[in-house]
Protein backbone atom coordinates (compact mmCIF):
# COMPACT_ATOMS: atom_id res chain seq x y z
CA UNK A 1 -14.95 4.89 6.69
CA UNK A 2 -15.76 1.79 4.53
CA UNK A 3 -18.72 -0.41 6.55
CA UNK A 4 -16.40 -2.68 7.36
CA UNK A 5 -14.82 -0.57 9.23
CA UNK A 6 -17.62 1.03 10.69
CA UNK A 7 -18.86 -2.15 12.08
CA UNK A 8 -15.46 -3.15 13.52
CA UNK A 9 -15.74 0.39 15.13
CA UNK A 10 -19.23 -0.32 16.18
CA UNK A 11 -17.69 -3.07 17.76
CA UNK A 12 -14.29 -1.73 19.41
CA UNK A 13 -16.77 0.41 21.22
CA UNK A 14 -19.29 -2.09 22.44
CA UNK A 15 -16.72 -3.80 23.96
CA UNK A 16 -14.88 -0.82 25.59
CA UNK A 17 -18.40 0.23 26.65
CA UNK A 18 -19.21 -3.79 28.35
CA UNK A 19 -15.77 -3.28 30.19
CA UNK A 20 -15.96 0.62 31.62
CA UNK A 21 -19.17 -0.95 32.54
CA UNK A 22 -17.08 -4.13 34.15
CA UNK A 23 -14.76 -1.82 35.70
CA UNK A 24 -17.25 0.25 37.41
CA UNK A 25 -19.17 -3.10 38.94
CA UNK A 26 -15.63 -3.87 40.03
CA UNK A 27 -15.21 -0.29 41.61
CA UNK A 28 -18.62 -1.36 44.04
CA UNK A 29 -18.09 -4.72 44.90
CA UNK A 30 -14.57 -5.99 43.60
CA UNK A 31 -11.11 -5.23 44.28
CA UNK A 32 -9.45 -2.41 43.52
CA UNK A 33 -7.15 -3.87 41.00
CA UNK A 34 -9.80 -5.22 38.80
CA UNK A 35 -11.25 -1.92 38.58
CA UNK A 36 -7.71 -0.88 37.29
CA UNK A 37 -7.48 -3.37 34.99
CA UNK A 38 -10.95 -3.47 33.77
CA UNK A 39 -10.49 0.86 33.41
CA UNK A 40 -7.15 0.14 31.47
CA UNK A 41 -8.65 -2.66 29.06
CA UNK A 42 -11.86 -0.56 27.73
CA UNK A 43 -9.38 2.28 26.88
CA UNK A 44 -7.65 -0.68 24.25
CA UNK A 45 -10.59 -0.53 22.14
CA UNK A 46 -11.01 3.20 22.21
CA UNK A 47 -7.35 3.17 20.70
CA UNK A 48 -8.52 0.82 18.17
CA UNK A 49 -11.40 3.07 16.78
CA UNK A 50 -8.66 5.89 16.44
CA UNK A 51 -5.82 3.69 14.58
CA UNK A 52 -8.55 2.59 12.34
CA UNK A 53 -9.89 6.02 11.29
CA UNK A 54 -6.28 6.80 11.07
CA UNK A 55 -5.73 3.95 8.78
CA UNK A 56 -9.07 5.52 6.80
CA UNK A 57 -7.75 8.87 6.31
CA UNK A 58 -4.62 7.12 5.20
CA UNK A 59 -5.96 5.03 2.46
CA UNK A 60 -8.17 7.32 1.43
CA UNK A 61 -4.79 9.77 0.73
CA UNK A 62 -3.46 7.20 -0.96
CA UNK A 63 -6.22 6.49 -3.31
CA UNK A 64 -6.34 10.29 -3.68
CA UNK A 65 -2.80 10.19 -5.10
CA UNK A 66 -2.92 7.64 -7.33
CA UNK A 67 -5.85 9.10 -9.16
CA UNK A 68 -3.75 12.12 -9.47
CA UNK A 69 -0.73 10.31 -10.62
CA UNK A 70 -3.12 8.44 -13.18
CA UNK A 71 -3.65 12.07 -15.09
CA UNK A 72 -2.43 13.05 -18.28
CA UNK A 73 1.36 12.73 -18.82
CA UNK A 74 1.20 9.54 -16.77
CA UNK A 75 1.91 6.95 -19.35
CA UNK A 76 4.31 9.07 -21.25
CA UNK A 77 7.29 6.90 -20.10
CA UNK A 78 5.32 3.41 -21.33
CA UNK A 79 5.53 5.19 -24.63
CA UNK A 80 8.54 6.29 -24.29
CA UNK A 81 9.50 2.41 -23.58
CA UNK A 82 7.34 1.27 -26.16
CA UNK A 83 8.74 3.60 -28.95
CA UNK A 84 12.81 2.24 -27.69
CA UNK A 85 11.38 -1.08 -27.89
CA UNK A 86 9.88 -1.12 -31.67
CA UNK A 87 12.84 0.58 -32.96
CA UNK A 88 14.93 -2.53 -30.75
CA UNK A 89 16.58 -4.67 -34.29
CA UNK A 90 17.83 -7.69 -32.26
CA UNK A 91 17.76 -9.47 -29.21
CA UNK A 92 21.66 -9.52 -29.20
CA UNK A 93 21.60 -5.77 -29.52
CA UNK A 94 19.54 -5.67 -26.47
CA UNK A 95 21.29 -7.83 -24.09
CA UNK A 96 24.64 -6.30 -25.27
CA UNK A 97 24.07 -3.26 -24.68
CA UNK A 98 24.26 -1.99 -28.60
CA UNK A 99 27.25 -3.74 -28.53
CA UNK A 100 26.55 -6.30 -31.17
CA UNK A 101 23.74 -7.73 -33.17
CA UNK A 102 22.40 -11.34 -34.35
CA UNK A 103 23.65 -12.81 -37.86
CA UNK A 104 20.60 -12.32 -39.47
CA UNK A 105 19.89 -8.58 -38.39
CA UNK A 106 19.57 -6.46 -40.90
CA UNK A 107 21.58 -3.71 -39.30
CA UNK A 108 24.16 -6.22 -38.87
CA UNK A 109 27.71 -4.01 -40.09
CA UNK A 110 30.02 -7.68 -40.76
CA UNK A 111 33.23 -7.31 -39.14
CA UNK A 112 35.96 -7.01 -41.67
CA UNK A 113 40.31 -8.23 -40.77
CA UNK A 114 40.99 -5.09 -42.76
CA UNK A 115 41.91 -2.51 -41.41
């Protein structure tokens, strides 16, 4: 765990500690449905500390595979792209698809009525 989350943690179980301990004051003098309620609400935090070292191991996995994804081979396709790109002639030729090319490209084949 980052600090962060270790303090939020640290905290989660402070307060699920200050309510067992409300619950159990409850259970001697109080009713009994505070003591239910106070037993239910310091088992909230204690599901907190879990989702966030869930949430840890998670990120942590994540980080883990974009190192691994950020090996060699990984920027193969951007050269790939960049090679189609530099050998691109026009902007027309792009956007139609090879189709057709601007007047003043030098790949440019005119189009001749003979046939």
């Amino acid at each position: 765990m980052n600090r962060s989350a270790g303090l939020l943690s640290a905290l989660y179980l402070a307060t699920s500690t200050g309510l067992a301990w409300t619950a159990v004051l409850a259970l001697r003098h109080g009713p009994p449905w505070a003591v239910c309620l106070f037993a239910a609400a310091s088992l909230v935090p204690v599901i907190a500390v879990v989702r966030e070292s869930v949430l840890c191991d998670q990120r942590r996995a994540l980080a883990e595979m974009w190192r691994r994804s950020a090996g060699p081979g990984a920027g193969a396709a951007d050269d790939i792209v960049r090679a189609e790109l530099d050998t691109a002639c026009c902007e027309r030729w792009w956007t139609s698809c090879g189709t057709d090319h601007d007047s003043a490209c030098p790949r440019r084949v005119p189009r001749s009525s003979a046939a």
